[in-house]
Protein backbone atom coordinates (compact mmCIF):
# COMPACT_ATOMS: atom_id res chain seq x y z
CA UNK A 1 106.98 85.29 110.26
CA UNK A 2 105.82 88.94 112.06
CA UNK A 3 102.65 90.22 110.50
CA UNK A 4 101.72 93.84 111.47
CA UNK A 5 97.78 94.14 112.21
CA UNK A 6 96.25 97.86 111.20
CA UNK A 7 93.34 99.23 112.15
CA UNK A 8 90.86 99.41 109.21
CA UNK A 9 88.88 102.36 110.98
CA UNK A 10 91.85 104.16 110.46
CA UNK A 11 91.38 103.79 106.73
CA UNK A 12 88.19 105.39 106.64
CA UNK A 13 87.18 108.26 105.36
CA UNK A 14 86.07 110.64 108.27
CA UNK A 15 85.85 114.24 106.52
CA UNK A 16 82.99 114.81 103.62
CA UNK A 17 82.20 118.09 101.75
CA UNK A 18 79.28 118.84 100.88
CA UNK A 19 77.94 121.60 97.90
CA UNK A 20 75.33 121.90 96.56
CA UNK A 21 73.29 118.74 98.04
CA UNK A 22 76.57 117.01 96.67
CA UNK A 23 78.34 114.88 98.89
CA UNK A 24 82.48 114.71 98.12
CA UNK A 25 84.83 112.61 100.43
CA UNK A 26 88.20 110.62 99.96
CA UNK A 27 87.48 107.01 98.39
CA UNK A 28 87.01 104.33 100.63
CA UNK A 29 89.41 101.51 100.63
CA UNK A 30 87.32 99.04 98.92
CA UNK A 31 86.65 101.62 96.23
CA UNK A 32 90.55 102.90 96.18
CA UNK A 33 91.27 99.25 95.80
CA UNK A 34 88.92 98.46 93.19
CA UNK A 35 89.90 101.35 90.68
CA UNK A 36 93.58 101.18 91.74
CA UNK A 37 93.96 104.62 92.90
CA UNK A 38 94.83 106.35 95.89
CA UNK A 39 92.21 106.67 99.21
CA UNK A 40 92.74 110.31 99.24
CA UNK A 41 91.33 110.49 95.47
CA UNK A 42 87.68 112.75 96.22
CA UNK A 43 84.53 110.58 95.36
CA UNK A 44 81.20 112.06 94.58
CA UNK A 45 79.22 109.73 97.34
CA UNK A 46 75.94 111.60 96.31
CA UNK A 47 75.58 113.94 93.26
CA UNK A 48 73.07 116.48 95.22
CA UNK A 49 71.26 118.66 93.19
CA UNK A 50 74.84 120.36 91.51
CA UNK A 51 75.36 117.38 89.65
CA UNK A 52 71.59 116.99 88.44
CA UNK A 53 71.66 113.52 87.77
CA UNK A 54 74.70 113.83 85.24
CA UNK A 55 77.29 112.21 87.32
CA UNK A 56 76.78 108.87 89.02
CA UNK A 57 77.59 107.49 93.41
CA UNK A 58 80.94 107.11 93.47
CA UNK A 59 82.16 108.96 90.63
CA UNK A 60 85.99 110.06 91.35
CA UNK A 61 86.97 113.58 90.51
CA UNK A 62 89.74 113.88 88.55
CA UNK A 63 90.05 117.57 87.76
CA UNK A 64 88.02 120.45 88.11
CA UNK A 65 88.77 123.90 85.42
CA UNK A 66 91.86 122.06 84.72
CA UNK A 67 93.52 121.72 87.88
CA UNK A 68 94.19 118.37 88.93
CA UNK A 69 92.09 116.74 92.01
CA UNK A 70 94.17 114.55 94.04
CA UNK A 71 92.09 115.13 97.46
CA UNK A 72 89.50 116.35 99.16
CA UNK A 73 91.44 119.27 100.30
CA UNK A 74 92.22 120.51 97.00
CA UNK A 75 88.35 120.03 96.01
CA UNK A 76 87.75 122.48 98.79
CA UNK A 77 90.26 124.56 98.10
CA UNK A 78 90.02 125.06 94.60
CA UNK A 79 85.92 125.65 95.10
CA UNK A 80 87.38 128.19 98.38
CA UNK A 81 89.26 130.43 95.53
CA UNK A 82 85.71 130.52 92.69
CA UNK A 83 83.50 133.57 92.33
CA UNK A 84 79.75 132.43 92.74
CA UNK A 85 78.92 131.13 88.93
CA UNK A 86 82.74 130.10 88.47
CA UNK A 87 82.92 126.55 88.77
CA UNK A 88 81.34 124.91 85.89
CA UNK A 89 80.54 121.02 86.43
CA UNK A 90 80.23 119.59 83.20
CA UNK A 91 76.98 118.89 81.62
CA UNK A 92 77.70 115.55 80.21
CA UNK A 93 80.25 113.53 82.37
CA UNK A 94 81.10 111.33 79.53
CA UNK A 95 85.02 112.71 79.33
CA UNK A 96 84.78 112.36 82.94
CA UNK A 97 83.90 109.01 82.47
CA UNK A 98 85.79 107.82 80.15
CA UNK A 99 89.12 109.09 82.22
CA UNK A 100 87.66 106.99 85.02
CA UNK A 101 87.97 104.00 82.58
CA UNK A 102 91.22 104.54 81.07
CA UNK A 103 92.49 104.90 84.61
CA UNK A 104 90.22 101.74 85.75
CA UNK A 105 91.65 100.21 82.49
CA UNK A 106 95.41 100.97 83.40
CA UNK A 107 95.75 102.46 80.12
């Protein structure tokens, strides 16, 4: 039996974005592993002050004004395209985070 090693640094996430005080980067692989969903997914690492205690560490974005969130890059990119004011996080993450648990749940 072969077994390929990898390198686990590789895994890493080694970009961040950060608004507001927020702090958004790809999910780390324990994380990814844990929910069952891709590394590239963006995580809130640390709500800032745009969050305002609302949204909890390691919250993963799902969607932001409807468009769908499937990395960091489209986090910055869809935040690159708003007018100052645009964006609207929501005030209450509980549909947030109850689409976090029906994906955590498999359902």
């Amino acid at each position: 039996m072969t077994l390929r090693v990898d390198d686990l640094h590789a895994l890493a996430p080694k970009r961040c974005l950060s608004v507001g005080g927020a702090v958004i980067q790809p999910l780390s692989l324990q994380l990814a592993n844990s929910y069952s969903i891709p590394t590239s997914s963006p995580c809130i690492v640390d709500p800032g002050y745009v969050f305002d205690g609302t949204i909890r560490r390691n919250a993963v974005i799902l969607e932001l004004d409807g468009r769908e969130m499937a990395s960091l890059e489209d986090v910055e990119s869809h935040l690159a395209d708003c007018r100052d004011g645009q964006v609207h996080f929501p005030p209450k993450p509980s549909h947030m985070l109850s689409a976090l648990a029906r994906l955590m749940a498999g359902v």
